[in-house]
PDB file of N, CA and C in Angstrom:
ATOM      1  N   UNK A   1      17.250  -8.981  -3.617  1.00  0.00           N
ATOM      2  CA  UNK A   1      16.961  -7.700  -3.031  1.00  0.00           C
ATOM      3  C   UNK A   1      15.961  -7.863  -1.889  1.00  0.00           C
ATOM      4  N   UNK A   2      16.344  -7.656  -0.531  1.00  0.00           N
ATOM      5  CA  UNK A   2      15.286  -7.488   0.564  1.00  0.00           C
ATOM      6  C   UNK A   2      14.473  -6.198   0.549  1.00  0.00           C
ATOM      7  N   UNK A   3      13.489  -6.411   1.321  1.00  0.00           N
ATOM      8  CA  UNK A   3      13.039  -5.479   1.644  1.00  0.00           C
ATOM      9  C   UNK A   3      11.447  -5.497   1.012  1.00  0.00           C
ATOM     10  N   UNK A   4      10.729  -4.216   1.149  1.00  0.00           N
ATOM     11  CA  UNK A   4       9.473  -4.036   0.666  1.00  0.00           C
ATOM     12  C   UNK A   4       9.255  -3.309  -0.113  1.00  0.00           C
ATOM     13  N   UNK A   5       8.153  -3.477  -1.226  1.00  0.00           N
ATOM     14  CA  UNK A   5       7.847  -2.614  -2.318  1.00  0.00           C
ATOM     15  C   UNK A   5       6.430  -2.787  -2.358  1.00  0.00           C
ATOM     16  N   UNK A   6       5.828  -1.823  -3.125  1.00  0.00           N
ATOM     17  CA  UNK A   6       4.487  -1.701  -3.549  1.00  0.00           C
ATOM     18  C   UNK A   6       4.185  -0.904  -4.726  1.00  0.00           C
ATOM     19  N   UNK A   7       3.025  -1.048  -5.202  1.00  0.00           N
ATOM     20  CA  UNK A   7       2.586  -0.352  -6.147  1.00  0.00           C
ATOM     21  C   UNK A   7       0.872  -0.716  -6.588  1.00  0.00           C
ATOM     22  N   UNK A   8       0.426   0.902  -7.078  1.00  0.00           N
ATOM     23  CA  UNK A   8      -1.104   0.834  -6.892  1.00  0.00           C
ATOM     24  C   UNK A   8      -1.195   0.804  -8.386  1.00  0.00           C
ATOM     25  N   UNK A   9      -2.620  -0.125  -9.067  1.00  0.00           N
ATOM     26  CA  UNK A   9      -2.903  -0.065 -10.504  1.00  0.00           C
ATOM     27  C   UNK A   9      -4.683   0.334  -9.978  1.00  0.00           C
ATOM     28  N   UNK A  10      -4.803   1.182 -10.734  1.00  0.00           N
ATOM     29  CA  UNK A  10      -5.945   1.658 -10.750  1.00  0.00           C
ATOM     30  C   UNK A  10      -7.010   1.427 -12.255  1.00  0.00           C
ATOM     31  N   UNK A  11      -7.910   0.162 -11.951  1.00  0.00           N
ATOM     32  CA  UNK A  11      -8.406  -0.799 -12.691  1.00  0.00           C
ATOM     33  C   UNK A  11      -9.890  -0.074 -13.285  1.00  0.00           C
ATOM     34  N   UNK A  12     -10.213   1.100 -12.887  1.00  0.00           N
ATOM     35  CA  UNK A  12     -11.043   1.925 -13.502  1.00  0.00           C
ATOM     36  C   UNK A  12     -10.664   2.632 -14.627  1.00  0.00           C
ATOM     37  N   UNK A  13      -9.170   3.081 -14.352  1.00  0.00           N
ATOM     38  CA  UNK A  13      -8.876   4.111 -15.567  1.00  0.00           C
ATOM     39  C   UNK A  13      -7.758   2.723 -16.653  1.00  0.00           C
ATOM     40  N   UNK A  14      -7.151   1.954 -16.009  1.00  0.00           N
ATOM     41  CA  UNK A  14      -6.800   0.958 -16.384  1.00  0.00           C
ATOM     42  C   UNK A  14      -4.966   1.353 -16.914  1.00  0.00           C
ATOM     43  N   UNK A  15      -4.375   2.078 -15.854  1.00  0.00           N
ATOM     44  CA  UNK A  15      -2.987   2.570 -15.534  1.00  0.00           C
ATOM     45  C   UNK A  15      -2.543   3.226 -13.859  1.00  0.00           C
ATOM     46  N   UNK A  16      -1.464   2.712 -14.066  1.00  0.00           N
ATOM     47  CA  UNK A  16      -0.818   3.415 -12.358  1.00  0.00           C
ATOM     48  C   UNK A  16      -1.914   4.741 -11.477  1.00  0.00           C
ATOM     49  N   UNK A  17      -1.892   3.994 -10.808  1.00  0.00           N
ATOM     50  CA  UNK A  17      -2.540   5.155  -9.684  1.00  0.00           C
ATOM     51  C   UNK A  17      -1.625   5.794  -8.872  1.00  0.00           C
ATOM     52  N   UNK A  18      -1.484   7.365  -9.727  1.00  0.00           N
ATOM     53  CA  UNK A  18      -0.169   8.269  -9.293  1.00  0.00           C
ATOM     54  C   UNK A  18      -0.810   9.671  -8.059  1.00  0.00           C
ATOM     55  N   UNK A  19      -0.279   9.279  -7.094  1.00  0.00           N
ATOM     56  CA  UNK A  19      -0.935  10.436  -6.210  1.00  0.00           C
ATOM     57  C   UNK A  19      -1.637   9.924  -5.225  1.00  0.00           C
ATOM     58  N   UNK A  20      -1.255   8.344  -4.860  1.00  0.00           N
ATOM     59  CA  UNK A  20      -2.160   7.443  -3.395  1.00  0.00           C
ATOM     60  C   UNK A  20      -1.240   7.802  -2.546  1.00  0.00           C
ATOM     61  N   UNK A  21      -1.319   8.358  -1.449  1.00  0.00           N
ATOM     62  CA  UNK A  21      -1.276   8.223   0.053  1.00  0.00           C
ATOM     63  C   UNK A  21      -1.049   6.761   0.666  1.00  0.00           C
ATOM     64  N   UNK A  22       0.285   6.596   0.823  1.00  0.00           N
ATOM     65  CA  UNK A  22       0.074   5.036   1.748  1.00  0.00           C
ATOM     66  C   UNK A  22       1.309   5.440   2.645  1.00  0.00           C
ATOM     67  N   UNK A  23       0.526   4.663   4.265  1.00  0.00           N
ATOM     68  CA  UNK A  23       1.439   5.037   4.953  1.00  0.00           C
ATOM     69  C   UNK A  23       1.862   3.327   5.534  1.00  0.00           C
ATOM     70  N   UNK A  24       2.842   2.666   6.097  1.00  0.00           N
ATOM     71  CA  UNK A  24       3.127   1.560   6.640  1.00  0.00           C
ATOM     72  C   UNK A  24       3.203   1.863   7.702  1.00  0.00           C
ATOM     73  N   UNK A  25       2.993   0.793   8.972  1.00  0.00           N
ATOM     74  CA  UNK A  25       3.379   0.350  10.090  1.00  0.00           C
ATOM     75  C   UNK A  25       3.842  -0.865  10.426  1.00  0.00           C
ATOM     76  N   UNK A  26       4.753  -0.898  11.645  1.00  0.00           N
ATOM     77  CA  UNK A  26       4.766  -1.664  12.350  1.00  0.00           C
ATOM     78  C   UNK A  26       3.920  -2.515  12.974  1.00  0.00           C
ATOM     79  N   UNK A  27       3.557  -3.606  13.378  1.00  0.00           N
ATOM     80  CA  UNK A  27       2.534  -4.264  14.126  1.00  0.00           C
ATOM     81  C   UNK A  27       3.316  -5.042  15.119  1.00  0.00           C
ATOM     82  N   UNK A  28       2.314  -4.602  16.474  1.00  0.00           N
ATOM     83  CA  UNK A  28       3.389  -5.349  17.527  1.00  0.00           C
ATOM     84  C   UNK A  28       2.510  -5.650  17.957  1.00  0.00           C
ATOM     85  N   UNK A  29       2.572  -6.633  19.368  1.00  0.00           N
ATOM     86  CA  UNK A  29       1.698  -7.623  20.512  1.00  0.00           C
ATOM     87  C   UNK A  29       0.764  -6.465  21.191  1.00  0.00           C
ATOM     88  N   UNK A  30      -0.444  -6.583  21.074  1.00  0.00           N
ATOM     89  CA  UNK A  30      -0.752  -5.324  22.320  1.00  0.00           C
ATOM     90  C   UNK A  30      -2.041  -5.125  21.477  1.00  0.00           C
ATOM     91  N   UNK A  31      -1.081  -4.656  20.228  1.00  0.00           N
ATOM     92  CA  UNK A  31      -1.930  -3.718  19.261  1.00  0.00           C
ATOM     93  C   UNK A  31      -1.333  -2.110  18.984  1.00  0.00           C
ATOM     94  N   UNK A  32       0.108  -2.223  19.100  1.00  0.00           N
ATOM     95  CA  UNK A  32       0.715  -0.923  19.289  1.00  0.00           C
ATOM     96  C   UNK A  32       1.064  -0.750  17.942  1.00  0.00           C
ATOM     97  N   UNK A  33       0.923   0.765  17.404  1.00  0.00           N
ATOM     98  CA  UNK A  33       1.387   0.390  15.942  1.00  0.00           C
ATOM     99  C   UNK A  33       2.482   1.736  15.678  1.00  0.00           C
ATOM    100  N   UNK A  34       3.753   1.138  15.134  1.00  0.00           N
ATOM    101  CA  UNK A  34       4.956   2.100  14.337  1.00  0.00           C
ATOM    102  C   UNK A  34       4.998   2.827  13.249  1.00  0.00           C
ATOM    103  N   UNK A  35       4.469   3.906  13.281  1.00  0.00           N
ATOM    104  CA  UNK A  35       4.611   4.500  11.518  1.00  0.00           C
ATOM    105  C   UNK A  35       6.201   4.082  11.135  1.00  0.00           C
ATOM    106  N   UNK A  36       6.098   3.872   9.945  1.00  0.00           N
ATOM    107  CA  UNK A  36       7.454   3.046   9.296  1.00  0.00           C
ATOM    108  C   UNK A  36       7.621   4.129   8.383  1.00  0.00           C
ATOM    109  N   UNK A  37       6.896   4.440   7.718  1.00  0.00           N
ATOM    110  CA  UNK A  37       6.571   4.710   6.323  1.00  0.00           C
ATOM    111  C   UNK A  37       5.224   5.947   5.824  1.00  0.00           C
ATOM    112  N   UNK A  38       5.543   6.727   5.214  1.00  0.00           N
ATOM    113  CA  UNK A  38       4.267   7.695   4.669  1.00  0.00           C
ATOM    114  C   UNK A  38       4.937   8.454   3.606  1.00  0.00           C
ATOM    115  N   UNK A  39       4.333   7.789   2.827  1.00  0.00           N
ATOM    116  CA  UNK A  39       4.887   8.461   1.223  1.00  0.00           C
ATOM    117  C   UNK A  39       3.441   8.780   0.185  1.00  0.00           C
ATOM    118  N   UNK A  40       3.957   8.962  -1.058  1.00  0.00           N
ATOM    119  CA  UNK A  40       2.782   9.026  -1.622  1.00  0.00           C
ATOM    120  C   UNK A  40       3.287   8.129  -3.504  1.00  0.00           C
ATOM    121  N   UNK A  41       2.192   7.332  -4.172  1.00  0.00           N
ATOM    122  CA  UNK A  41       2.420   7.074  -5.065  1.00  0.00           C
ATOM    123  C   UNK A  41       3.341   8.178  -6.088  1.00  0.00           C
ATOM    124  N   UNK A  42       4.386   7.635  -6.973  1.00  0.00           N
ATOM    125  CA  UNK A  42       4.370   8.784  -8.517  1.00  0.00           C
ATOM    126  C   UNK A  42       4.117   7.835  -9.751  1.00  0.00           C
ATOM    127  N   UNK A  43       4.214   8.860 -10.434  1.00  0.00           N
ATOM    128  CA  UNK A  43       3.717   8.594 -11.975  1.00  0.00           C
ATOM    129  C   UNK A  43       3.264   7.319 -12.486  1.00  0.00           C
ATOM    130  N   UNK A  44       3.913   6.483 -12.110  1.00  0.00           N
ATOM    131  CA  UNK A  44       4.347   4.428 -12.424  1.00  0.00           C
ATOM    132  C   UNK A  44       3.518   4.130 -11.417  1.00  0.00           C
ATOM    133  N   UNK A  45       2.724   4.868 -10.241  1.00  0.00           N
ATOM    134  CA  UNK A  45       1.968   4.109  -9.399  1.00  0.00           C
ATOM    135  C   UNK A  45       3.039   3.338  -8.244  1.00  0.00           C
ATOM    136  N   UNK A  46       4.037   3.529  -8.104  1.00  0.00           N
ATOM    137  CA  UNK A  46       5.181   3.038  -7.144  1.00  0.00           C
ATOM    138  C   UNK A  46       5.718   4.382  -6.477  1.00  0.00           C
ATOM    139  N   UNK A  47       6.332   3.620  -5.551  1.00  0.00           N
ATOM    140  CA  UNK A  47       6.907   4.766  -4.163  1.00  0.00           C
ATOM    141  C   UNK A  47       8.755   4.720  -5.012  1.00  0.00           C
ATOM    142  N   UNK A  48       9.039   5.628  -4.825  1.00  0.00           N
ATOM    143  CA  UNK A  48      10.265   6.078  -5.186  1.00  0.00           C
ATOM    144  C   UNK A  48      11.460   5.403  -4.673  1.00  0.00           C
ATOM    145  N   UNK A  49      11.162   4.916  -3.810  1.00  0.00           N
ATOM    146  CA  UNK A  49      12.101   4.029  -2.713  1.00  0.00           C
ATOM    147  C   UNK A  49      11.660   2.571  -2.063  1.00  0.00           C
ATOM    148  N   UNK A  50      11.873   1.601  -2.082  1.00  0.00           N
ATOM    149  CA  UNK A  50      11.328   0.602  -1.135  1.00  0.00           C
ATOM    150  C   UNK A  50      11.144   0.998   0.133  1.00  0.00           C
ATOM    151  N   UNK A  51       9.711   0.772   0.738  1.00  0.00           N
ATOM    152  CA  UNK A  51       9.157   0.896   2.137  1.00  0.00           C
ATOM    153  C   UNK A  51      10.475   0.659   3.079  1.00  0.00           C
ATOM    154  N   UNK A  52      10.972  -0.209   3.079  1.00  0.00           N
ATOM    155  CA  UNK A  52      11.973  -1.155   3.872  1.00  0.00           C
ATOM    156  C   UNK A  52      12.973  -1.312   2.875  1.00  0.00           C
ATOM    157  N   UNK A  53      13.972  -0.955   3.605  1.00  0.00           N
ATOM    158  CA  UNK A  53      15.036  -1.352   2.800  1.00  0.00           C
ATOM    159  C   UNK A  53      15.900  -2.666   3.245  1.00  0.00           C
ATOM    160  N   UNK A  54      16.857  -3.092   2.659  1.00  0.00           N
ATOM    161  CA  UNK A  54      17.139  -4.552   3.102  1.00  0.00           C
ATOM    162  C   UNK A  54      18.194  -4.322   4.396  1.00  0.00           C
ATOM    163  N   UNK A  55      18.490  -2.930   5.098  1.00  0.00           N
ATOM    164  CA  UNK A  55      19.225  -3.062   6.191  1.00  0.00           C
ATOM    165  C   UNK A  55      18.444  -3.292   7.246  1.00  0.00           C
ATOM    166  N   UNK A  56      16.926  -2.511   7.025  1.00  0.00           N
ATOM    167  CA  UNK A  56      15.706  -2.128   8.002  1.00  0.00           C
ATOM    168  C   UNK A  56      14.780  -3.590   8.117  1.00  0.00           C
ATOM    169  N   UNK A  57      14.973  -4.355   7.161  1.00  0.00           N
ATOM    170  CA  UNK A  57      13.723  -5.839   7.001  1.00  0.00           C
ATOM    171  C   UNK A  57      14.278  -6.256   8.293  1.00  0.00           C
ATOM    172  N   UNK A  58      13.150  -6.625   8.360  1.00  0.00           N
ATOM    173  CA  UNK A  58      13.157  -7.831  10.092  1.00  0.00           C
ATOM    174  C   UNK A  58      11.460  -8.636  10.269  1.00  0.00           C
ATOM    175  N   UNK A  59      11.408  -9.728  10.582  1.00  0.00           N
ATOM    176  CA  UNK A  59      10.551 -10.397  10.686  1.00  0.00           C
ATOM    177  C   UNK A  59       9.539  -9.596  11.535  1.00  0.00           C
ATOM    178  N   UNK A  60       8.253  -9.840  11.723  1.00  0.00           N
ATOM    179  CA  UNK A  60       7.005  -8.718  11.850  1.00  0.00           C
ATOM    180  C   UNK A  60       6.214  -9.079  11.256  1.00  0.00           C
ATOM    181  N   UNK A  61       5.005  -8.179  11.613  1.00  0.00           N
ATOM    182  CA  UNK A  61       3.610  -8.202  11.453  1.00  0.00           C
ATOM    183  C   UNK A  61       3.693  -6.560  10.981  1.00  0.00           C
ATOM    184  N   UNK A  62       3.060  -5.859   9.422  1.00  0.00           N
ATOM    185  CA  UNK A  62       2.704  -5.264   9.131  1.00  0.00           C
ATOM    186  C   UNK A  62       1.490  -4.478   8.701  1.00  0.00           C
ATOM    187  N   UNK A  63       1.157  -3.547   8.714  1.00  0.00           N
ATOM    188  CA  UNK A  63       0.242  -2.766   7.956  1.00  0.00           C
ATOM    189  C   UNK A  63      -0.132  -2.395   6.776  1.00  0.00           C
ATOM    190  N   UNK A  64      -0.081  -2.194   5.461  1.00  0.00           N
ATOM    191  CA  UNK A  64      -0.330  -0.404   4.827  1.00  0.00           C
ATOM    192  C   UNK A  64      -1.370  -0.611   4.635  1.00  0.00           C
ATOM    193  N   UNK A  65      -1.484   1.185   4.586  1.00  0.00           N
ATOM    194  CA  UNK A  65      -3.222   1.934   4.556  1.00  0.00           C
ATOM    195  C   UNK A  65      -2.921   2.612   3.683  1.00  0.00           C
ATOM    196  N   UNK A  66      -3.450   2.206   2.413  1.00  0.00           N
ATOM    197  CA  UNK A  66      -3.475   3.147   1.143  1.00  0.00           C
ATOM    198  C   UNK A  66      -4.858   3.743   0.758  1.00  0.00           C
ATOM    199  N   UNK A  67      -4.776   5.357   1.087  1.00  0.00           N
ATOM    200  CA  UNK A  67      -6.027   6.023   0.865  1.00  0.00           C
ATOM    201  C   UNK A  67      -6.014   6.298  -0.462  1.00  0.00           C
ATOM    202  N   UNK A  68      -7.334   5.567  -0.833  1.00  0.00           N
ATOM    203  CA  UNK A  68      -7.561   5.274  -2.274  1.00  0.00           C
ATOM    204  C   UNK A  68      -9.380   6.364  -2.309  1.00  0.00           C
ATOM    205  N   UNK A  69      -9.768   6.908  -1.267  1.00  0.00           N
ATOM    206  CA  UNK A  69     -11.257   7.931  -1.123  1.00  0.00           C
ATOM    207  C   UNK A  69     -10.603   8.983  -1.900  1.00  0.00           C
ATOM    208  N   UNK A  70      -9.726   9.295  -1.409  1.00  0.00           N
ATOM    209  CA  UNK A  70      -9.031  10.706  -1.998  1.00  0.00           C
ATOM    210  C   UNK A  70      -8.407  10.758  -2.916  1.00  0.00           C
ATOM    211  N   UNK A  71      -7.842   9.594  -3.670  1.00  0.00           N
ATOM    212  CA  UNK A  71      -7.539   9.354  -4.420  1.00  0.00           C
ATOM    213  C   UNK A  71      -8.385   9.649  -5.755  1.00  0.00           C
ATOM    214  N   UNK A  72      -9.489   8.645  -5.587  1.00  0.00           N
ATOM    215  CA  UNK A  72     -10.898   8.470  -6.626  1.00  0.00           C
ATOM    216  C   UNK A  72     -11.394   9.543  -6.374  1.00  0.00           C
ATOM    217  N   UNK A  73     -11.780  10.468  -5.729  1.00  0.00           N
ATOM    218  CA  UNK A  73     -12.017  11.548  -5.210  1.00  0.00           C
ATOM    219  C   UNK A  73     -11.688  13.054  -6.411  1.00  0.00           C
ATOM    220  N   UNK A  74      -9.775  12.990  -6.089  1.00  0.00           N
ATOM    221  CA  UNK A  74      -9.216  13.771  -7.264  1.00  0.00           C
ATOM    222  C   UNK A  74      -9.552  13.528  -8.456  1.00  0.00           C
ATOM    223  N   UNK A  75      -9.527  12.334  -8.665  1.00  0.00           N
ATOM    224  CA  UNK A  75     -10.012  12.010 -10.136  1.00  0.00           C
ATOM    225  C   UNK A  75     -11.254  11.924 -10.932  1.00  0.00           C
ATOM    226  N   UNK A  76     -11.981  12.164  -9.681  1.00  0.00           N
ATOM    227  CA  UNK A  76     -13.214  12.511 -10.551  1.00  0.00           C
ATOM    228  C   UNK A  76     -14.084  11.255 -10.573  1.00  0.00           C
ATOM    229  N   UNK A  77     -13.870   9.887 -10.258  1.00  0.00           N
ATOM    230  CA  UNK A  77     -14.401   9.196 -10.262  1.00  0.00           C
ATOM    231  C   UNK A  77     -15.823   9.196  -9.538  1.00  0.00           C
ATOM    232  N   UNK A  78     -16.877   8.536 -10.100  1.00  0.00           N
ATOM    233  CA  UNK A  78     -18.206   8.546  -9.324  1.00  0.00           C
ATOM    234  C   UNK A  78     -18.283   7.604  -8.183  1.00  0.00           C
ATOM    235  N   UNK A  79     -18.124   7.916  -6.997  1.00  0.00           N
ATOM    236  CA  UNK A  79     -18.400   7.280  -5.767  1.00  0.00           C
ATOM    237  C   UNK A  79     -19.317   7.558  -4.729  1.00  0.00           C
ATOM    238  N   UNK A  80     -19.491   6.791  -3.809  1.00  0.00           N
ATOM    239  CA  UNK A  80     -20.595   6.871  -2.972  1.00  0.00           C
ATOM    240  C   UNK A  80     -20.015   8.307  -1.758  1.00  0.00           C
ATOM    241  N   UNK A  81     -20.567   8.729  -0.849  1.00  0.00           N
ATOM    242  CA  UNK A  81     -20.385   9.800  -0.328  1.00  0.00           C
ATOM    243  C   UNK A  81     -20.919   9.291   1.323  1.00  0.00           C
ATOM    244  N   UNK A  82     -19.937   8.946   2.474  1.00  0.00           N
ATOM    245  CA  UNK A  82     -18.972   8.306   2.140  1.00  0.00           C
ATOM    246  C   UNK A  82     -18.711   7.345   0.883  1.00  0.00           C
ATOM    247  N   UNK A  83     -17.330   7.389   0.704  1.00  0.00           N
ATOM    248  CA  UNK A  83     -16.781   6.413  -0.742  1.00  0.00           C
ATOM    249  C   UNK A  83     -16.851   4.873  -0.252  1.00  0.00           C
ATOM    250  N   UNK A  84     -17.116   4.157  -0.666  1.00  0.00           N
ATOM    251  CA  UNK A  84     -17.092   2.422  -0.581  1.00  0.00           C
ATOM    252  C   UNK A  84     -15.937   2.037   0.402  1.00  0.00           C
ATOM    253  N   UNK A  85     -14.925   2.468  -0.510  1.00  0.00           N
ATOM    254  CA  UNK A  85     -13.517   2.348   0.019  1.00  0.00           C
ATOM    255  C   UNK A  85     -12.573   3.293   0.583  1.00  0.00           C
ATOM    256  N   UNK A  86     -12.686   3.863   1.285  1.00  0.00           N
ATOM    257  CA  UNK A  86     -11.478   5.272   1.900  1.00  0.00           C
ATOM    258  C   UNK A  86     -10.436   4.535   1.969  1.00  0.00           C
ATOM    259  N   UNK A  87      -9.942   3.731   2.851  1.00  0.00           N
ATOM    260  CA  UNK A  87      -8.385   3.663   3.495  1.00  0.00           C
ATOM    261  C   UNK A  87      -8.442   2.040   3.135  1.00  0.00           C
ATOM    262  N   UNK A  88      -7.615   1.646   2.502  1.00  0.00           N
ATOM    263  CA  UNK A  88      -7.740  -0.010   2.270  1.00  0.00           C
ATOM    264  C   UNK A  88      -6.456  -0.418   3.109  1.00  0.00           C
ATOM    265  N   UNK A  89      -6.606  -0.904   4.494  1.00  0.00           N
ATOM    266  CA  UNK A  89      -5.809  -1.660   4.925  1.00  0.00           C
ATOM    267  C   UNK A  89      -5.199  -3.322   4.812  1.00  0.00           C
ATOM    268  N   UNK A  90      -3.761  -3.567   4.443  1.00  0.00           N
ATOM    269  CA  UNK A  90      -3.307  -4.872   4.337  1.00  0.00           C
ATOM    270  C   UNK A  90      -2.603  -5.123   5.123  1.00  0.00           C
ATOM    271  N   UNK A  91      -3.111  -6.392   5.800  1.00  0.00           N
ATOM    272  CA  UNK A  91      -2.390  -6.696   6.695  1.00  0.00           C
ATOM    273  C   UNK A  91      -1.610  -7.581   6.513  1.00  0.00           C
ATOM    274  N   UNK A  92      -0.091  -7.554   6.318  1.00  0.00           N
ATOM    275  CA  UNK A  92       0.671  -9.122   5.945  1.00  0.00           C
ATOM    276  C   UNK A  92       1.858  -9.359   6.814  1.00  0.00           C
ATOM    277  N   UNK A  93       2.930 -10.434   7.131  1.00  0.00           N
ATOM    278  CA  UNK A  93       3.871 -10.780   7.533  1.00  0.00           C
ATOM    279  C   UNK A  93       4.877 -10.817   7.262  1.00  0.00           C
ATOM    280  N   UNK A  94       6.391 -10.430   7.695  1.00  0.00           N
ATOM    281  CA  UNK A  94       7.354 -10.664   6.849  1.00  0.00           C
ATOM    282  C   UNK A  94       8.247 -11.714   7.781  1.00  0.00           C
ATOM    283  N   UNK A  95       8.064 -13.486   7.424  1.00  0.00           N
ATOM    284  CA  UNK A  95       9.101 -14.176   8.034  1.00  0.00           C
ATOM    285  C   UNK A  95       9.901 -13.961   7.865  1.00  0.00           C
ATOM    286  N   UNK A  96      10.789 -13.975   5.759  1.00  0.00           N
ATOM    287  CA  UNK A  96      12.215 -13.882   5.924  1.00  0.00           C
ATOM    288  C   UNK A  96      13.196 -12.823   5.743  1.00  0.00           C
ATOM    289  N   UNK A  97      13.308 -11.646   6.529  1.00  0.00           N
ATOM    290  CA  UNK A  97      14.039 -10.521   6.517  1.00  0.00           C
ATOM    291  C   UNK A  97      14.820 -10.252   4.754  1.00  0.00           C
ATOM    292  N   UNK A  98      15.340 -11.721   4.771  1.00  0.00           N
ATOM    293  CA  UNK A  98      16.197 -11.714   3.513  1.00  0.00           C
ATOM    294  C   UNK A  98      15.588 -11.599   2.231  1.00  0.00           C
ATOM    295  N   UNK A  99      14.374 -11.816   1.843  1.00  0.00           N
ATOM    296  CA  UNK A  99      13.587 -11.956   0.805  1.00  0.00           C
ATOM    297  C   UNK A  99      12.821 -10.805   0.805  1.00  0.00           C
ATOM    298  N   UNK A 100      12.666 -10.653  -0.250  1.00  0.00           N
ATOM    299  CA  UNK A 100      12.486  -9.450  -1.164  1.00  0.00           C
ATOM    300  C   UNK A 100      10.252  -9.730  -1.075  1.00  0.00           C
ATOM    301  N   UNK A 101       9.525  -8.639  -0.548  1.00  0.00           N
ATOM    302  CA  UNK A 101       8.112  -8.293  -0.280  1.00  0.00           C
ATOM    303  C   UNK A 101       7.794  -7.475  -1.009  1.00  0.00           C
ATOM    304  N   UNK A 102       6.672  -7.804  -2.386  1.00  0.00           N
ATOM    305  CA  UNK A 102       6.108  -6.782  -3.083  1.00  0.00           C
ATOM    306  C   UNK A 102       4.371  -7.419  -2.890  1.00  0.00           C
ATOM    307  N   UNK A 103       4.241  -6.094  -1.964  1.00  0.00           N
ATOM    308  CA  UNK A 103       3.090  -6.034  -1.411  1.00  0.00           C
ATOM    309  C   UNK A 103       1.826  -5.211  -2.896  1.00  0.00           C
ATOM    310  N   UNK A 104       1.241  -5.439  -3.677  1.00  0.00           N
ATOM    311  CA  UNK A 104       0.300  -4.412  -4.457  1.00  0.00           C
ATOM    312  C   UNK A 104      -0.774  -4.300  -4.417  1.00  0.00           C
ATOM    313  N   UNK A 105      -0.958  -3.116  -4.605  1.00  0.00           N
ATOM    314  CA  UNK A 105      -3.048  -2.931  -4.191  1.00  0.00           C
ATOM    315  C   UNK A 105      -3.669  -2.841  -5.778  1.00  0.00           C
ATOM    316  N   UNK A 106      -4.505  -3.490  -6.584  1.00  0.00           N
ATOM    317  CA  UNK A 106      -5.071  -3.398  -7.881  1.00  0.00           C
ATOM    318  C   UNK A 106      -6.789  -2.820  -7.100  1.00  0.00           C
ATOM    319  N   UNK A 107      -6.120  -1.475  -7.256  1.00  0.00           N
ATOM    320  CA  UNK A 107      -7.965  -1.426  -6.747  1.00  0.00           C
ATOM    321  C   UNK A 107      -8.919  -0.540  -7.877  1.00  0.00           C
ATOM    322  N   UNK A 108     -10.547  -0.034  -7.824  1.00  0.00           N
ATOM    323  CA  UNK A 108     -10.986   0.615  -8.209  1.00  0.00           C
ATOM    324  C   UNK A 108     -12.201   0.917  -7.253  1.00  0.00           C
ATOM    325  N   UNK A 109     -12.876   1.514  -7.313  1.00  0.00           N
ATOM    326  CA  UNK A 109     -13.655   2.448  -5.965  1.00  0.00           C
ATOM    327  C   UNK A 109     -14.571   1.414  -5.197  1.00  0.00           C
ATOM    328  N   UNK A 110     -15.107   0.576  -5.898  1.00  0.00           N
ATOM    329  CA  UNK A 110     -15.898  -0.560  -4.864  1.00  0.00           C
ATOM    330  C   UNK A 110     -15.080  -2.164  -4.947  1.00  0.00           C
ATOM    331  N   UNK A 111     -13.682  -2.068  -5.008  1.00  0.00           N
ATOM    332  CA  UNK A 111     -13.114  -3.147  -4.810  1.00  0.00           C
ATOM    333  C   UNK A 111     -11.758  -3.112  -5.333  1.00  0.00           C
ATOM    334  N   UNK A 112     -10.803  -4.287  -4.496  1.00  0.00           N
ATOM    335  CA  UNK A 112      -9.716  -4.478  -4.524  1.00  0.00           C
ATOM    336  C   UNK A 112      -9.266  -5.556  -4.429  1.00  0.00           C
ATOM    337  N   UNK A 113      -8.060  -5.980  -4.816  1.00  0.00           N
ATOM    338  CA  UNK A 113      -7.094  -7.138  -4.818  1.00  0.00           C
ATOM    339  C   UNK A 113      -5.890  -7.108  -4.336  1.00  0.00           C
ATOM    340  N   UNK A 114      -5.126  -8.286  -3.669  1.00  0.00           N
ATOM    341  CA  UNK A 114      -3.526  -8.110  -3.501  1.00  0.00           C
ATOM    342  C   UNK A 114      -3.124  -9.533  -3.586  1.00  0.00           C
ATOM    343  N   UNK A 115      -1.668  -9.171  -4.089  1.00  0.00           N
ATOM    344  CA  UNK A 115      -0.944 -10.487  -3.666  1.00  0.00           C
ATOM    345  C   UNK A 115       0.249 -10.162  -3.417  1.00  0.00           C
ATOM    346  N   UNK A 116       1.636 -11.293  -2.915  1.00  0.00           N
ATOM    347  CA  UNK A 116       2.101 -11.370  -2.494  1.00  0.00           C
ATOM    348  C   UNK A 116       3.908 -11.181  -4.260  1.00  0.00           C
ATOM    349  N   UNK A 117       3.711 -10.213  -4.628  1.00  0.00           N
ATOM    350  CA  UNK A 117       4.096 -10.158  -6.234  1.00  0.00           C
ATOM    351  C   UNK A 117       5.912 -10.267  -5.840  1.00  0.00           C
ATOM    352  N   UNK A 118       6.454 -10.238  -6.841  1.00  0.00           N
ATOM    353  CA  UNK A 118       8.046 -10.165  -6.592  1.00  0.00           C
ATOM    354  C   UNK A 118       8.589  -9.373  -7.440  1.00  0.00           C
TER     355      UNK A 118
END
């Protein structure tokens, strides 16, 4: 399966973070950037659809900005004012169009993780 996926775990409450804001872009030479993508987490902490689907994958330089302020925010969590973390941007690559990108954010209000998952 090509294409891109994601999904947020929210390591404070210690289950899916349902209700994040993440939007993708494009990244091009310059510094010009393509909204691709603006969805919002559900229930499972995953987007309903892959970012990219395997007709749309093409080699690139990407974005996502998953607002995780507003997130922790709704929930009540205790954060700083500004929050630590508002918008957590990842920046990654996609060489092979054909292969399947699961991009995930494991965050909680003063920190985060990603890898490159399948």
């Amino acid at each position: 399966m090509a294409g891109l996926t994601t999904h947020v775990l929210d390591t404070t409450r210690g289950r899916p973070a349902s209700g994040v804001a993440i939007e993708l872009h494009a990244l091009a030479a310059g510094g010009a950037r393509e909204l691709i993508a603006s969805v919002r987490t559900n229930a499972d902490g995953r987007t309903d659809a892959p970012l990219i689907g395997a007709a749309q994958a093409r080699v690139g330089a990407f974005e996502l900005s998953f607002h995780v302020g507003a997130y922790f925010r709704a929930q009540g969590a205790q954060t700083a004012e500004p929050p630590f973390l508002d918008v957590v941007p990842i920046r990654f690559a996609i060489a092979d169009p054909k292969a399947h990108y699961h991009v995930p954010l494991v965050v909680a209000p003063w920190g985060y993780s990603t890898y490159r998952g399948s």
